[in-house]
Protein backbone atom coordinates (compact mmCIF):
# COMPACT_ATOMS: atom_id res chain seq x y z
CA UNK A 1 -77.90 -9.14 11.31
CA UNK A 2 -78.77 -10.37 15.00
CA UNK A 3 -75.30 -12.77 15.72
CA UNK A 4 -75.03 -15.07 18.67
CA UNK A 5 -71.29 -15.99 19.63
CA UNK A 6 -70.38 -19.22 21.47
CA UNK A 7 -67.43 -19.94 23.64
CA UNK A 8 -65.98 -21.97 25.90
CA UNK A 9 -61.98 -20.88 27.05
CA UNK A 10 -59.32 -22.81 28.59
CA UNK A 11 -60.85 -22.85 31.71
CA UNK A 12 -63.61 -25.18 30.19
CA UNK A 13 -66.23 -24.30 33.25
CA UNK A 14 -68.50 -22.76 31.39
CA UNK A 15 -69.89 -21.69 28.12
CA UNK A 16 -70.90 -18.11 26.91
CA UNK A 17 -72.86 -17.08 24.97
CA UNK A 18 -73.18 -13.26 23.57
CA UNK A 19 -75.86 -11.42 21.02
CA UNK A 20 -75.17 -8.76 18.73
CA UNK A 21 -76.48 -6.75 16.47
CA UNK A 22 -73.67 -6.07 13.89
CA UNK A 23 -73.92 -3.79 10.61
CA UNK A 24 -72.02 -2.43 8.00
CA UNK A 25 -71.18 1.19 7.67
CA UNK A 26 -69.57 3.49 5.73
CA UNK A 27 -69.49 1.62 2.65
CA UNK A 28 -67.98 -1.41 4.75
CA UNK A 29 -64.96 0.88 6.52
CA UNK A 30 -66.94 0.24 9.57
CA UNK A 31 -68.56 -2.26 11.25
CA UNK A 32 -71.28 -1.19 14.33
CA UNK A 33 -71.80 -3.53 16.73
CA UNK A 34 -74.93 -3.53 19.58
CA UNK A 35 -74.42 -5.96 22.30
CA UNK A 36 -77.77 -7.43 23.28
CA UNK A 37 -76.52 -9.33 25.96
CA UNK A 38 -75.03 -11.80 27.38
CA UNK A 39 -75.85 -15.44 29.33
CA UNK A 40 -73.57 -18.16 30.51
CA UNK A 41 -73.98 -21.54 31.85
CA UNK A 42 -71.84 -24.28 33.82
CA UNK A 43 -70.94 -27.61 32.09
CA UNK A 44 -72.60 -30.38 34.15
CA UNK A 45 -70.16 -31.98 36.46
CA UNK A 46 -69.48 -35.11 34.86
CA UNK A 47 -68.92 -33.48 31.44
CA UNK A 48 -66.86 -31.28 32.83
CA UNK A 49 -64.63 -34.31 34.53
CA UNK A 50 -64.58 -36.24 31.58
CA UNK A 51 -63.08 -33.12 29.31
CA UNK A 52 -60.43 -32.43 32.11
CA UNK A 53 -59.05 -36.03 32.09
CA UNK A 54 -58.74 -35.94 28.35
CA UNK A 55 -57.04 -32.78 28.15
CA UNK A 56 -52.95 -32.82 28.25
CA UNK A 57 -51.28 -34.67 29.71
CA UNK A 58 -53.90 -36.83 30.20
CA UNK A 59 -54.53 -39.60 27.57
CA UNK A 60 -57.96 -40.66 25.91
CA UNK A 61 -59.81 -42.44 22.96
CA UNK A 62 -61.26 -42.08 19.47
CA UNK A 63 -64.34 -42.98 21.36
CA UNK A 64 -64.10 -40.62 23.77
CA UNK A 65 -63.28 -37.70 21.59
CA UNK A 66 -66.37 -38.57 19.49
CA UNK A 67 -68.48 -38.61 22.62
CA UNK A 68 -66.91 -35.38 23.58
CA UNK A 69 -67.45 -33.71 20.43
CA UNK A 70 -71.32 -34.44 20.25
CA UNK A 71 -71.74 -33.41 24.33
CA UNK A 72 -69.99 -30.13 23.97
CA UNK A 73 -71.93 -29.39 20.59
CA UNK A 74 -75.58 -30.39 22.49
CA UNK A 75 -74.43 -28.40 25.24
CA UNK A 76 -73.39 -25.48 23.19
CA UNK A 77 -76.34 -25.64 21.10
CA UNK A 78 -78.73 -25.34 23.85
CA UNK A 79 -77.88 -22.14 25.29
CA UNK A 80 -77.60 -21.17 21.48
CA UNK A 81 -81.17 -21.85 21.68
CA UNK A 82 -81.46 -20.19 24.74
CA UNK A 83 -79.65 -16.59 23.56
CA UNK A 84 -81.81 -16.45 20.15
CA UNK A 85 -85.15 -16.79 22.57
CA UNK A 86 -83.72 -14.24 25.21
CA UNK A 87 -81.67 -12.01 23.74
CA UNK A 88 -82.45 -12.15 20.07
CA UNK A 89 -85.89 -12.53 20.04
CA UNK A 90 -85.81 -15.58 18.10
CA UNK A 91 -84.04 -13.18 14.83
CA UNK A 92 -80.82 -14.49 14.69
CA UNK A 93 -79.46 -14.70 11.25
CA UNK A 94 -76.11 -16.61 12.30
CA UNK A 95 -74.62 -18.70 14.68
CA UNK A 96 -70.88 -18.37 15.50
CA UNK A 97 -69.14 -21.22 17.72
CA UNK A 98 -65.22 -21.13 18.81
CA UNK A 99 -65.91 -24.36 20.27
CA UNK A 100 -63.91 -26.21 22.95
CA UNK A 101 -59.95 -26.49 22.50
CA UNK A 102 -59.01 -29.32 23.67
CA UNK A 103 -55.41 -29.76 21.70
CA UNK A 104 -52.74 -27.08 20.09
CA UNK A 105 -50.08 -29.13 18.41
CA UNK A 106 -46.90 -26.84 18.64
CA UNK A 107 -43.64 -28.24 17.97
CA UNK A 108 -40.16 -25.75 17.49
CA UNK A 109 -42.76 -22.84 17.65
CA UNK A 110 -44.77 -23.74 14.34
CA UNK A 111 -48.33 -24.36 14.87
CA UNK A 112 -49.43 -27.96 13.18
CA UNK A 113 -52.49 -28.31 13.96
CA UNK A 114 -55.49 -27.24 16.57
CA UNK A 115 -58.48 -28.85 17.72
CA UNK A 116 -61.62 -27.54 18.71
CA UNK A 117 -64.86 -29.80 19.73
CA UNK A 118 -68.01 -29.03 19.84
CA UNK A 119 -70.07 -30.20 16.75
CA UNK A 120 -71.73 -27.44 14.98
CA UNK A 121 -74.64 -29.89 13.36
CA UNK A 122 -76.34 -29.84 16.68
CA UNK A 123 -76.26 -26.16 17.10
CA UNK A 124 -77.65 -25.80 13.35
CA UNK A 125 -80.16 -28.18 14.11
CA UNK A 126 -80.91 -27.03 17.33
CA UNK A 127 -81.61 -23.27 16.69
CA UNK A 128 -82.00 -23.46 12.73
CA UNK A 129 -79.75 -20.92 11.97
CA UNK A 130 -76.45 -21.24 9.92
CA UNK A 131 -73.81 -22.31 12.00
CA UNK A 132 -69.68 -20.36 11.19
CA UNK A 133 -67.03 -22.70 13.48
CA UNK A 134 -63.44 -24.28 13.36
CA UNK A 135 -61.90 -20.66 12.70
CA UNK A 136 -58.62 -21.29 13.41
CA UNK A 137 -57.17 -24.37 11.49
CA UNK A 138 -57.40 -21.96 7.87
CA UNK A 139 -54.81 -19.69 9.77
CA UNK A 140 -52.59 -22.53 10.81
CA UNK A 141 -53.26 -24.05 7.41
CA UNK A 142 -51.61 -20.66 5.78
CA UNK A 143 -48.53 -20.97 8.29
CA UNK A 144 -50.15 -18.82 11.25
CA UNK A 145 -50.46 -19.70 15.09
CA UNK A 146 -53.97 -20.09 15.05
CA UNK A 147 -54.16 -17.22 17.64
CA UNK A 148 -55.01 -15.17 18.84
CA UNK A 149 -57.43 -14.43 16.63
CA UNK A 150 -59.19 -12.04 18.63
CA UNK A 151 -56.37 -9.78 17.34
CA UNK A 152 -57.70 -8.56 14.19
CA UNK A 153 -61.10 -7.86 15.83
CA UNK A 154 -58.67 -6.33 18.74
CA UNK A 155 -57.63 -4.35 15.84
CA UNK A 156 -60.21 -2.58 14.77
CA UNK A 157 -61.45 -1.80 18.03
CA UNK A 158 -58.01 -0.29 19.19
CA UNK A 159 -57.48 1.99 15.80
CA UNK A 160 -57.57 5.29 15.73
CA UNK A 161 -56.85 5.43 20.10
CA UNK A 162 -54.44 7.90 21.29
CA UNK A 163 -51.14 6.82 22.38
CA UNK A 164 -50.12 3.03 22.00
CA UNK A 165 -53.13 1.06 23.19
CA UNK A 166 -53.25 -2.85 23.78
CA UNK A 167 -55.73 -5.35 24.59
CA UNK A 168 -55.71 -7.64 27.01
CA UNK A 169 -57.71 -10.71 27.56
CA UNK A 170 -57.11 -12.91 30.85
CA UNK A 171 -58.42 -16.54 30.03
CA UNK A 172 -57.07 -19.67 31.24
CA UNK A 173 -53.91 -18.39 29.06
CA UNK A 174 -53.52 -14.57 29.13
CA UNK A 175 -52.91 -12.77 25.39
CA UNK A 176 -52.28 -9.34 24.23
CA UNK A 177 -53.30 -7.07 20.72
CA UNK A 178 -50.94 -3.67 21.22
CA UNK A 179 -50.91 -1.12 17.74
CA UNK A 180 -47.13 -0.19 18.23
CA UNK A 181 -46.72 3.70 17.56
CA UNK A 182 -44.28 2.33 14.47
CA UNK A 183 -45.39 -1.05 12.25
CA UNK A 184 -47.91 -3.27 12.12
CA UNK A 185 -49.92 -5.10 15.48
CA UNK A 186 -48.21 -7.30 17.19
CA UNK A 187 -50.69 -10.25 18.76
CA UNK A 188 -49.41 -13.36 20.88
CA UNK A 189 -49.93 -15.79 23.70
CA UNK A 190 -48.14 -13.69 26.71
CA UNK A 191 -48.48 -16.86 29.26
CA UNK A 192 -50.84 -18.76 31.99
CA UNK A 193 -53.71 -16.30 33.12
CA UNK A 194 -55.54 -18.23 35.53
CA UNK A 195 -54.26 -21.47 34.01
CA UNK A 196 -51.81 -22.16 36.84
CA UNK A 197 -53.45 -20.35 39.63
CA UNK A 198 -56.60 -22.71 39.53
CA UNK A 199 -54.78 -25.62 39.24
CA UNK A 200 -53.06 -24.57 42.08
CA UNK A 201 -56.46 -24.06 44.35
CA UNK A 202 -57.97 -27.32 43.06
CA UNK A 203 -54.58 -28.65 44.58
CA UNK A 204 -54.65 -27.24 47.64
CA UNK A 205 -58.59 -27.37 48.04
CA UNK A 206 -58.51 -30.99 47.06
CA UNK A 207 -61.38 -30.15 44.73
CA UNK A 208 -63.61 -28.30 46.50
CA UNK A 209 -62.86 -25.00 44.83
CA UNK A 210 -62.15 -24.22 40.97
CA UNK A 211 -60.88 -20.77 41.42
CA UNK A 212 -59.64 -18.33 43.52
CA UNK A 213 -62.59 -16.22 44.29
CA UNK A 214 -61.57 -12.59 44.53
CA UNK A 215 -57.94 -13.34 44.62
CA UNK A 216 -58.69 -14.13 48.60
CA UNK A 217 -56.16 -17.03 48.77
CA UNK A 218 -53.47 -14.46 47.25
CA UNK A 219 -54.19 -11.38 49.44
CA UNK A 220 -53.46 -13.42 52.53
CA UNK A 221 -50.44 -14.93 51.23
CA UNK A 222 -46.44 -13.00 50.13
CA UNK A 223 -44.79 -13.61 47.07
CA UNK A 224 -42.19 -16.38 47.13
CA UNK A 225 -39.23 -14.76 45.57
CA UNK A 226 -37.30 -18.02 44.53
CA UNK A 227 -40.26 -19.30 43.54
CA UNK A 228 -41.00 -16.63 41.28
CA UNK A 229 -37.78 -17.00 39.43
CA UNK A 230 -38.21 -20.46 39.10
CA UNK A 231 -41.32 -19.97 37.40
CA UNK A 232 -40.31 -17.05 35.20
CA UNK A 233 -37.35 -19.21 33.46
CA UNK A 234 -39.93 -20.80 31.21
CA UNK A 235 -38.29 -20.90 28.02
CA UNK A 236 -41.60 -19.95 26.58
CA UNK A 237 -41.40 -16.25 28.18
CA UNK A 238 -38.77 -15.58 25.73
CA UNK A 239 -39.82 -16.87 22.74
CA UNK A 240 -40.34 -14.02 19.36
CA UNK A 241 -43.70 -13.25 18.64
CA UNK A 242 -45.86 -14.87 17.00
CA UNK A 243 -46.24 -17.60 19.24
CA UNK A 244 -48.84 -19.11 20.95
CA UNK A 245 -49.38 -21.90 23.86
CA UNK A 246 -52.48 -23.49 26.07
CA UNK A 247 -52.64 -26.16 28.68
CA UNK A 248 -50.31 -28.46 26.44
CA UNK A 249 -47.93 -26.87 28.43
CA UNK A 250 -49.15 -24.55 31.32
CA UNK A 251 -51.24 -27.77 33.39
CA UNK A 252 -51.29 -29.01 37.32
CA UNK A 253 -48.27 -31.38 35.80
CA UNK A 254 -46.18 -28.70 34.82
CA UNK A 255 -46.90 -26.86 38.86
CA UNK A 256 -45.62 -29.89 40.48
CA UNK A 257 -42.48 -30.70 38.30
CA UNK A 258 -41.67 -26.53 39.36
CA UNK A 259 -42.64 -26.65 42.68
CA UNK A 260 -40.46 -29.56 42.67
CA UNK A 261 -37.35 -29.09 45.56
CA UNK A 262 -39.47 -25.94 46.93
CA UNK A 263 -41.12 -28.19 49.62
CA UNK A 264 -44.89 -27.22 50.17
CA UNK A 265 -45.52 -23.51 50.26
CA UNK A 266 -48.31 -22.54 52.00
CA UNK A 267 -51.31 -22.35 50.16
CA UNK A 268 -51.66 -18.35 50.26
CA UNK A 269 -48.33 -17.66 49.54
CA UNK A 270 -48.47 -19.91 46.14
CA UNK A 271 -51.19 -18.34 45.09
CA UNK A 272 -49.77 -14.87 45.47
CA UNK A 273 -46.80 -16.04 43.53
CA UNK A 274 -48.62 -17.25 40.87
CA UNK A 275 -50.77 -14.35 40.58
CA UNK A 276 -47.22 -12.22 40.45
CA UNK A 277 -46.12 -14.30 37.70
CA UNK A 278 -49.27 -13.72 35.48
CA UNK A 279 -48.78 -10.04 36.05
CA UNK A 280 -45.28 -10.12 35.71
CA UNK A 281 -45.46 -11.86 32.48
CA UNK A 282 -48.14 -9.35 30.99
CA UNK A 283 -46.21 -6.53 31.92
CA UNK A 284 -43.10 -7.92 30.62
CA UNK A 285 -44.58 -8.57 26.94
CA UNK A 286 -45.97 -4.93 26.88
CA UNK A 287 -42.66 -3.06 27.96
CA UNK A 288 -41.22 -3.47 25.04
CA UNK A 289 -44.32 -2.29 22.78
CA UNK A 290 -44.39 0.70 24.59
CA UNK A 291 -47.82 0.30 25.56
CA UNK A 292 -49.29 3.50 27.18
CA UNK A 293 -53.02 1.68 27.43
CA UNK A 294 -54.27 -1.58 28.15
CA UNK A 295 -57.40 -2.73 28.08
CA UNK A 296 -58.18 -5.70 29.65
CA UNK A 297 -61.06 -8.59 29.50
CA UNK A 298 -61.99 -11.85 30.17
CA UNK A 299 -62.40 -13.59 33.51
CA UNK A 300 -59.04 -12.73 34.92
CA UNK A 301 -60.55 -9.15 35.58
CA UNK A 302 -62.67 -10.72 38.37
CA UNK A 303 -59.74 -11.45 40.57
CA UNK A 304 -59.09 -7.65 41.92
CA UNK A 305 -55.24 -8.86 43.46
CA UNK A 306 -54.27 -10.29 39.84
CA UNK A 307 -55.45 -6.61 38.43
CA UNK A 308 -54.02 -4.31 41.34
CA UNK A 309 -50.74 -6.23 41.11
CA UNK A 310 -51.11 -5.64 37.32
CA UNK A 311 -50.99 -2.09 37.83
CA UNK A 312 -48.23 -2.53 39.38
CA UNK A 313 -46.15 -4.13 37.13
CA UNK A 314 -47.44 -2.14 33.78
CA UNK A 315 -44.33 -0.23 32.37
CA UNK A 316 -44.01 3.64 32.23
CA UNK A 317 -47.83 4.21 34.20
CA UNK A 318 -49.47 2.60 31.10
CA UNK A 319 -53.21 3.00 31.96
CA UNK A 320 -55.03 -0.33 32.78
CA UNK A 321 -59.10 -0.56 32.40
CA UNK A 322 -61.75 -3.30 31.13
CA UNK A 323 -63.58 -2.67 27.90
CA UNK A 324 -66.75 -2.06 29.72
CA UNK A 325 -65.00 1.20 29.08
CA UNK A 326 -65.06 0.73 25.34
CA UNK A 327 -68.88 -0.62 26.06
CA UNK A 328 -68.04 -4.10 25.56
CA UNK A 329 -68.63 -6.27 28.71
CA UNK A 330 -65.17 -7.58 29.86
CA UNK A 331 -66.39 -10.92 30.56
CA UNK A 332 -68.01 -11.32 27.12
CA UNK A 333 -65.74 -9.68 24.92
CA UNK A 334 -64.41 -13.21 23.32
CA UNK A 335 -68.05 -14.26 22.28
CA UNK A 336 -68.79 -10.84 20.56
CA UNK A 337 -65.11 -10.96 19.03
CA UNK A 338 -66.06 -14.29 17.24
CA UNK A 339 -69.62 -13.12 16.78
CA UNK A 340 -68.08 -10.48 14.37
CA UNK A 341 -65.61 -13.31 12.76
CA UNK A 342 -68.80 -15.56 11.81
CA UNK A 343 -70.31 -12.36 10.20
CA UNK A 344 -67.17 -11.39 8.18
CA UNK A 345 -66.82 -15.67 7.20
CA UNK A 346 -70.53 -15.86 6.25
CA UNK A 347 -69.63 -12.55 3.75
CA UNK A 348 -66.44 -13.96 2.60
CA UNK A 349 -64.25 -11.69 4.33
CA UNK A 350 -60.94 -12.60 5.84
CA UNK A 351 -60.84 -12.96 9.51
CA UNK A 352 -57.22 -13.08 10.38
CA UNK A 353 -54.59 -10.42 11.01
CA UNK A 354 -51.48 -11.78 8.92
CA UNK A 355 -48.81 -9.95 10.86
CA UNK A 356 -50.51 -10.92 14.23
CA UNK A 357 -50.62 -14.77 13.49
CA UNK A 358 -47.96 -15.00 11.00
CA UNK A 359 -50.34 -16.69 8.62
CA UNK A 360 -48.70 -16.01 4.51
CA UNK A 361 -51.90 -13.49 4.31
CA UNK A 362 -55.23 -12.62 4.73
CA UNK A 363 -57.79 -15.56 5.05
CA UNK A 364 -61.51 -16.31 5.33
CA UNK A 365 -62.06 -18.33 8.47
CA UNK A 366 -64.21 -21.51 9.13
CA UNK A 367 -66.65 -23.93 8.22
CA UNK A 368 -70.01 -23.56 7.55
CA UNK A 369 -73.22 -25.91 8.61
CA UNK A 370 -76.13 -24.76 6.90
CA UNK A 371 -79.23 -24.28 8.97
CA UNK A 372 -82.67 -24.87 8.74
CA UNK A 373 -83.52 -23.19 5.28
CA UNK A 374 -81.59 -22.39 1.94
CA UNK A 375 -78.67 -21.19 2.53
CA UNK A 376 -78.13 -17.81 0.58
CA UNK A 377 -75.10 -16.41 1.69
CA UNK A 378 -74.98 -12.21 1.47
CA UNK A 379 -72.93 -10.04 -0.62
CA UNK A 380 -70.21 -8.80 0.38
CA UNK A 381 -69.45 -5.23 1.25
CA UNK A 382 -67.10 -2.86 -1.23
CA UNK A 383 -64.12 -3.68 1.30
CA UNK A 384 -63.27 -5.07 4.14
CA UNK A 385 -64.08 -3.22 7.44
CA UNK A 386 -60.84 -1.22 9.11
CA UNK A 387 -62.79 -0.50 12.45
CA UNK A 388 -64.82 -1.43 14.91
CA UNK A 389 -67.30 0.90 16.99
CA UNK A 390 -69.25 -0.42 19.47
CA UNK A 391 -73.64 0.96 19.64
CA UNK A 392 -75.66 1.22 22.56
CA UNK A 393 -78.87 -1.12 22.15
């Protein structure tokens, strides 16, 4: 089956979209994914505005949230249309959308409740295929964080790899899959990614720039030591897994309040602080997991100062790479990870990892919008896949 996977992370600039080609193997053991490919596009401007002041802190409507939901879905749908035509050849069998988080209710470290918008009726009407989204409430629902659900997809891919191996995917908020030499996986929330370090050069850009492009602002700046420690006394950093957290928490509101009594560093050496504290806090989640491999994704691996000072950081020489190693594009491996959700939801498979989300057990993810014809829904194989390998097109 031919399965397109939407997303959109907390970053909210841009969607992605990414094809596959995913079958079942070895009786079900297995499942074989082809990536076909990969295409992304902006929000517009004023969508993109009106999302970031209705995200926390901010405050908003009913009306707005409605009006949110139904832009986000049109806007997801039509690069949905978009993949099927250039990367599926109009043959997909299933559409699978993360959608747009906009809330994560956390409260004493239990997860209540988690919002994602982005209706899925457009994208089913749009393309015509059947559309798999709101994955993670059914975790929550069961007593789990709601993430990262990547892990159990992390999983797979990780089994059977030498040493203690752990994934790594740098988003808006960074998180981490590692397959401890003893137990089960261990999944959680590690921290800000780039949360905090493009809030901080929208700051100090007034606007003009979203990101730090190559890390340029950090290379030419030092690492405020005070600073540093200021930041890494979030009570968060030393919470038990499993825990999660988003922008609820890490946001520009939460920078100033720290950088509060620390006068106005220059820009540069902010941004090289922040970009310590990112690494630090990776590399501080992993040391105790003995990781000995990580294997890193997501748009954090753009910024070559965040990875170099990674590698500096990693405990005991753990090995750092992307999976384009593993032959899954870095910058698209959340969008294939929920492409392979939809297809275990759509054959009534669970898609969580219990001990990774603390969910009471195993559960099958989602909702499902029918698309444009009967909706038949495939058997399901002898048992539920253990691994993942990833096939060259």
């Amino acid at each position: 089956m031919k399965v397109i996977g939407l997303m959109s992370g907390t970053s909210y600039d841009a969607v992605d979209a990414a094809a596959a080609e995913v079958t079942v193997q070895d009786g079900g053991g297995t499942l074989r994914l082809v990536p076909l490919g990969m295409i992304s596009t902006p929000y517009e401007a004023d969508l993109r505005r009106a999302l970031a002041v209705a995200l926390p802190p901010g405050s908003t409507t009913l009306a707005e949230v409605c009006r949110l939901d139904t832009r986000i879905g049109r806007a997801f749908a039509r690069l949905a249309v978009r993949a099927d035509a250039e990367l599926c050849g109009g043959r997909a069998g299933l559409v699978a959308s993360h959608g747009q988080t906009v809330y994560h209710w956390v409260e004493g470290g239990r997860v209540y409740g988690t919002l994602q918008l982005g209706q899925p009726a457009w994208i089913a009407e749009a393309t015509g295929c059947p559309v798999v989204s709101d994955f993670r409430p059914r975790d929550v629902a069961a007593g789990g964080q709601g993430a990262p659900l990547v892990s159990l997809v992390d999983r797979m891919l990780l089994r059977g790899r030498p040493g203690v191996p752990a994934a790594l995917n740098i988003g808006g908020i960074a998180n981490l899959t590692c397959l401890p030499a003893n137990g089960p996986a261990v999944a959680f929330d590690t921290g800000p990614g780039n949360a905090l370090l493009d809030a901080a050069v929208r700051d100090v850009t007034s606007g003009r720039l979203g990101y730090d492009e190559d890390g340029a602002l950090a290379a030419a700046g030092r690492v405020r030591e005070p600073l540093l420690r200021r930041l890494l006394d979030e009570p968060y950093y030393r919470l038990p897994a499993p825990k999660t957290t988003g922008k609820e928490l890490f946001h520009p509101g939460y920078l100033r309040r720290v950088l509060d009594g620390f006068g106005s560093p220059a820009p540069q050496d902010l941004l090289a602080t922040l970009t310590r504290l990112t690494a630090r806090t990776v590399a501080d989640a992993l040391r105790p997991l003995g990781a000995t491999e990580v294997i890193a994704s997501g748009g954090g691996t753009r910024n070559p100062v965040l990875m170099s000072m990674l590698r500096e950081e990693l405990p005991g020489g753990a090995v750092l790479r992307t999976s384009d190693a593993l032959g899954l594009p870095a910058a698209a491996k959340e969008a294939y990870a929920f492409a392979v959700l939809g297809f275990l939801t759509l054959h009534g498979l669970p898609g969580n990892a219990p001990e990774c989300t603390g969910a009471a057990g195993p559960r099958v993810l989602g909702s499902l919008t029918p698309g444009g014809r009967p909706l038949r829904l495939p058997s399901a194989p002898a048992r539920a896949p253990r691994s993942l390998v990833i096939g060259r097109p």
